[in-house]
N, C-alpha and C. Protein backbone atom coordinates (compact mmCIF):
# COMPACT_ATOMS: atom_id res chain seq x y z
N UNK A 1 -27.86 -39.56 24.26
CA UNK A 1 -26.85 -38.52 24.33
C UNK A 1 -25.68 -38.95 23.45
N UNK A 2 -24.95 -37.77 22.71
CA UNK A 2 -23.93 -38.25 21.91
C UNK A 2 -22.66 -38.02 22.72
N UNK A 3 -21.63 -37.93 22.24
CA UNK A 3 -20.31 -38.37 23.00
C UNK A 3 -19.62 -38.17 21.58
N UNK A 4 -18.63 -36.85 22.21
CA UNK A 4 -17.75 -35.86 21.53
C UNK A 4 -16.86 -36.11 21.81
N UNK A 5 -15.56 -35.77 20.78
CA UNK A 5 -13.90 -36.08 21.20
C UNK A 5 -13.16 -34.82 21.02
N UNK A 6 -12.85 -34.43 22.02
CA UNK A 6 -11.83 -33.34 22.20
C UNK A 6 -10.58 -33.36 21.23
N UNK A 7 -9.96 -32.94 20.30
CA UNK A 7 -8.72 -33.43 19.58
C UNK A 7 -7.60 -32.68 20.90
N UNK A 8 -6.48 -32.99 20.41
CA UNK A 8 -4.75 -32.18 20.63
C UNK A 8 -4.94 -30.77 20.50
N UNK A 9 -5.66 -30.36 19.51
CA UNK A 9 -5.97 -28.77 19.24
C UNK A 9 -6.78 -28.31 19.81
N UNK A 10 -7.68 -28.86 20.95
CA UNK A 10 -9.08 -28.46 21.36
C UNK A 10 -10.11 -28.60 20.39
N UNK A 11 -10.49 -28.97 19.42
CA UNK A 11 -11.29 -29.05 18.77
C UNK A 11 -12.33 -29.74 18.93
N UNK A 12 -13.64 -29.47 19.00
CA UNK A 12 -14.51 -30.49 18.91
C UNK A 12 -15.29 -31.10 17.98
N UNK A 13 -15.65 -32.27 17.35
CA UNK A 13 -16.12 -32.08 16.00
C UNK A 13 -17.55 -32.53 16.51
N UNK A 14 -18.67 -32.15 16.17
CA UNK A 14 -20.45 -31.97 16.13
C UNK A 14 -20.63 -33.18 15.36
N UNK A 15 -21.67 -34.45 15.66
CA UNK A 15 -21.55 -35.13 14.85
C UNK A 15 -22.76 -34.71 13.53
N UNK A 16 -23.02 -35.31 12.44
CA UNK A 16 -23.77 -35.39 11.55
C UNK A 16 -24.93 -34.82 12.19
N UNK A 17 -25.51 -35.74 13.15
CA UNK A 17 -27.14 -35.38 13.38
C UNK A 17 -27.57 -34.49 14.05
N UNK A 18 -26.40 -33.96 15.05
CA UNK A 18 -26.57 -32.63 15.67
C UNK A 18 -26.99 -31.63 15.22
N UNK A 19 -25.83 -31.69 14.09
CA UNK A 19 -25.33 -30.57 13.04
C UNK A 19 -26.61 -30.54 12.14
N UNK A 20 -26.92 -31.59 11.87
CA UNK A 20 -28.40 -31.43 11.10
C UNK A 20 -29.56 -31.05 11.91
N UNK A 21 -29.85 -31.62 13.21
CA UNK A 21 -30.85 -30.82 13.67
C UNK A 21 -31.06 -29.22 14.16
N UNK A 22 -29.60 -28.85 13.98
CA UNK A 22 -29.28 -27.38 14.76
C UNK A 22 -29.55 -26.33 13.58
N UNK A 23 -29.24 -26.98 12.21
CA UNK A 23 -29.18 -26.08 10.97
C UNK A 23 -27.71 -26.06 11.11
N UNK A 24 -26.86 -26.58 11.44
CA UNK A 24 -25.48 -25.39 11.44
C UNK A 24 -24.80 -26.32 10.15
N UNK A 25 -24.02 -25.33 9.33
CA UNK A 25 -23.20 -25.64 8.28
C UNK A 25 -22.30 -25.40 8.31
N UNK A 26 -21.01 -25.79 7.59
CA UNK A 26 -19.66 -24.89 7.77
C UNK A 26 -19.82 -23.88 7.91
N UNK A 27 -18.48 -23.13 8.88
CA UNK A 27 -18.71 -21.94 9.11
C UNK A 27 -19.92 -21.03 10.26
N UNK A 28 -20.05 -22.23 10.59
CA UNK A 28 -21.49 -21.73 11.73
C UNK A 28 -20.37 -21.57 12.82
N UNK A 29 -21.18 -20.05 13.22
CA UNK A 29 -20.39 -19.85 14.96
C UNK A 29 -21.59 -20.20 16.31
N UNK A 30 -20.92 -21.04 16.90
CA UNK A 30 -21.72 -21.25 17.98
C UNK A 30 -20.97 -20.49 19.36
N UNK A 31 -22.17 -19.89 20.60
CA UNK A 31 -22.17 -19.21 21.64
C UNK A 31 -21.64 -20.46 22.57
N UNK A 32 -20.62 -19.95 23.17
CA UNK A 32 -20.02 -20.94 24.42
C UNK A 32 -20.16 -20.78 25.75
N UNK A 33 -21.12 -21.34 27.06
CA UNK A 33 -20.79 -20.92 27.98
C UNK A 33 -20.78 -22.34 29.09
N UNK A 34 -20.40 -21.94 30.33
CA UNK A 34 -20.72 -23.08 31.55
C UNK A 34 -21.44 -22.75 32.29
N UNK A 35 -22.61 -23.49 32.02
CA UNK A 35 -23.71 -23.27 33.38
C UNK A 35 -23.62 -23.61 34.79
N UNK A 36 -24.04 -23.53 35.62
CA UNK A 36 -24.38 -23.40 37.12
C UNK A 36 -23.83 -24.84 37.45
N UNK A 37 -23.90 -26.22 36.83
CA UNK A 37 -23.50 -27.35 36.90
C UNK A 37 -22.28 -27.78 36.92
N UNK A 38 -21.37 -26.53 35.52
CA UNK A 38 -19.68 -27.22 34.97
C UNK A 38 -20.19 -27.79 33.79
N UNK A 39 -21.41 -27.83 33.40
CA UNK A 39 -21.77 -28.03 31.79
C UNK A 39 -20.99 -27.18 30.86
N UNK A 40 -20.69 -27.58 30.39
CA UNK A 40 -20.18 -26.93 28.06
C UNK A 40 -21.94 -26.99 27.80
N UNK A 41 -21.88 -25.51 27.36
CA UNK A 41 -22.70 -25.03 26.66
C UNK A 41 -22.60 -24.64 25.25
N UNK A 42 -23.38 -25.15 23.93
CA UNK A 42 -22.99 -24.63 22.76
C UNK A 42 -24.65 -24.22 22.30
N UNK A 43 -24.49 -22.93 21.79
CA UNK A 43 -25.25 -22.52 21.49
C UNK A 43 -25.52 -21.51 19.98
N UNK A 44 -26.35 -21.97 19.02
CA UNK A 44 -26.03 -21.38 17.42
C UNK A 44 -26.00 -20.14 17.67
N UNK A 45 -24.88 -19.09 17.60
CA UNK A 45 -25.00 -17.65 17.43
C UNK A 45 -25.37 -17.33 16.56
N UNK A 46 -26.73 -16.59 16.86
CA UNK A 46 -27.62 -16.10 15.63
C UNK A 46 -27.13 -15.19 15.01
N UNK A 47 -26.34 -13.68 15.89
CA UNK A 47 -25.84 -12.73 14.97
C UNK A 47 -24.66 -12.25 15.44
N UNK A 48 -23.63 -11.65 14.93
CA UNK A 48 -22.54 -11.29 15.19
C UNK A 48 -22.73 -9.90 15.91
N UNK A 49 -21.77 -9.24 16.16
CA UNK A 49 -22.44 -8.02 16.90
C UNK A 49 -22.51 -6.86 15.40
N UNK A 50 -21.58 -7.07 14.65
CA UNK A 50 -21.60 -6.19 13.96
C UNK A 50 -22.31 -6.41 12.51
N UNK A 51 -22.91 -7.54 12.41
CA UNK A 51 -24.45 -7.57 11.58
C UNK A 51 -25.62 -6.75 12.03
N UNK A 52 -25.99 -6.67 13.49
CA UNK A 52 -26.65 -5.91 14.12
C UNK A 52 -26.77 -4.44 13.55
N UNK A 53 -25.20 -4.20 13.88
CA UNK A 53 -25.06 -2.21 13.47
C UNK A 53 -24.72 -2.34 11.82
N UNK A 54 -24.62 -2.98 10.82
CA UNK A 54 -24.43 -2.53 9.35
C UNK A 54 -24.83 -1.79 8.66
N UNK A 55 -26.42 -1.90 8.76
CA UNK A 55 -27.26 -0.73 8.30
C UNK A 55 -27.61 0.16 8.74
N UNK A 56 -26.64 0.54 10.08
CA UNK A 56 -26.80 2.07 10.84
C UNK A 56 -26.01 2.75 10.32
N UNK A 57 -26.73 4.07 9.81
CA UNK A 57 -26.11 5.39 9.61
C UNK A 57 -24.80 5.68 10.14
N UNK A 58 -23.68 6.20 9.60
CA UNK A 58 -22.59 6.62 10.48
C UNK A 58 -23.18 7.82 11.78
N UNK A 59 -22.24 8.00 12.61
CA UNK A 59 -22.76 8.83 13.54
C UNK A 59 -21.56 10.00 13.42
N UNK A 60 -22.79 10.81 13.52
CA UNK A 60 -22.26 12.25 13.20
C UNK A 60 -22.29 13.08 14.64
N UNK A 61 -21.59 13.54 14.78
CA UNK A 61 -20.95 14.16 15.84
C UNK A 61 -21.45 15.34 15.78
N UNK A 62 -22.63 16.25 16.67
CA UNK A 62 -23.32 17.50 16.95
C UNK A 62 -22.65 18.14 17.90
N UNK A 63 -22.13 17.69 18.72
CA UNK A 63 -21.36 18.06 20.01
C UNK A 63 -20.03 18.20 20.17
N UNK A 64 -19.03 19.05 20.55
CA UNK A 64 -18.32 18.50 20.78
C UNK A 64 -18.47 18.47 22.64
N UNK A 65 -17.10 18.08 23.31
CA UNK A 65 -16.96 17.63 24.56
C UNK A 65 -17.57 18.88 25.50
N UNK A 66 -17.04 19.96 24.90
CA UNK A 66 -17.28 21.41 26.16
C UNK A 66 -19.20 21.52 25.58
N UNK A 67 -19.71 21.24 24.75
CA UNK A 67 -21.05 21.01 24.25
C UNK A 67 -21.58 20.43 25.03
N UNK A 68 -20.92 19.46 25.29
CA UNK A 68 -21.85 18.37 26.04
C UNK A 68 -21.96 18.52 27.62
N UNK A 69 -20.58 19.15 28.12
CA UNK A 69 -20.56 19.39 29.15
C UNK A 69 -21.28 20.16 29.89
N UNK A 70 -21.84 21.86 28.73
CA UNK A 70 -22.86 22.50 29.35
C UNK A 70 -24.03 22.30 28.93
N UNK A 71 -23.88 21.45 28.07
CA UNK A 71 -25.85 20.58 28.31
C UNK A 71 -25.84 19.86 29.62
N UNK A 72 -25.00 19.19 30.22
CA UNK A 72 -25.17 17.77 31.28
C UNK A 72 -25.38 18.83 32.74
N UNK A 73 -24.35 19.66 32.20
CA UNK A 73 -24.88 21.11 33.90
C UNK A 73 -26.22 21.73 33.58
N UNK A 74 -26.23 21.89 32.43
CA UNK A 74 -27.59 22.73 32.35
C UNK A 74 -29.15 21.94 32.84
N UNK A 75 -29.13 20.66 32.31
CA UNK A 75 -30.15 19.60 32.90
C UNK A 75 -30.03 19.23 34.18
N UNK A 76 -28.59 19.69 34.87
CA UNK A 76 -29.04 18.95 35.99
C UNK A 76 -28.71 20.43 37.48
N UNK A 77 -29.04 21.42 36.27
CA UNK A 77 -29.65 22.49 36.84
C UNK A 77 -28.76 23.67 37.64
N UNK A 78 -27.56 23.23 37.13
CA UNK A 78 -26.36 24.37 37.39
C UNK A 78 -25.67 24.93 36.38
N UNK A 79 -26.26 25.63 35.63
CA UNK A 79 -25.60 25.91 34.39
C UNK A 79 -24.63 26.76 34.29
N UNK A 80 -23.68 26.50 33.36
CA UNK A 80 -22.52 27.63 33.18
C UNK A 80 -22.56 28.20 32.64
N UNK A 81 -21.31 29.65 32.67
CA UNK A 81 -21.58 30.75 31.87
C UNK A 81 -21.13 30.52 30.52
């Protein structure tokens, strides 16, 4: 097991071989959590959220609000006039 140093800033620095076995390079964001124990969890965040949506189409708006409202009565079988 390796053995990390917290700086004054919170910082933690990853040593060499970690960092080499993980793939991570400058600029790598890693996922943070505490498990069930009180463990520090670091984990390579594979994608950002908004790499995910980049190559989605903008969204175009068919509806507006009073649209939607008498579709949601109409499906659920009280429809308005």
């Amino acid at each position: 097991m390796t053995t990390v140093t917290l700086t004054s800033k919170g910082q933690l620095t990853i040593p060499r071989q970690l960092r080499e076995a993980l793939g991570l390079a400058t600029g790598a964001r890693l996922q943070a959590s505490i498990d069930g124990q009180g463990r520090l969890v670091l984990v390579p965040a594979k994608y950002e959220p908004e790499e995910l949506f980049r190559h989605r189409p903008p969204v175009q708006r068919a509806m507006g609000l009073a649209d939607m409202d008498r579709a949601i009565a109409a499906a659920a079988g009280r429809e308005d006039p």
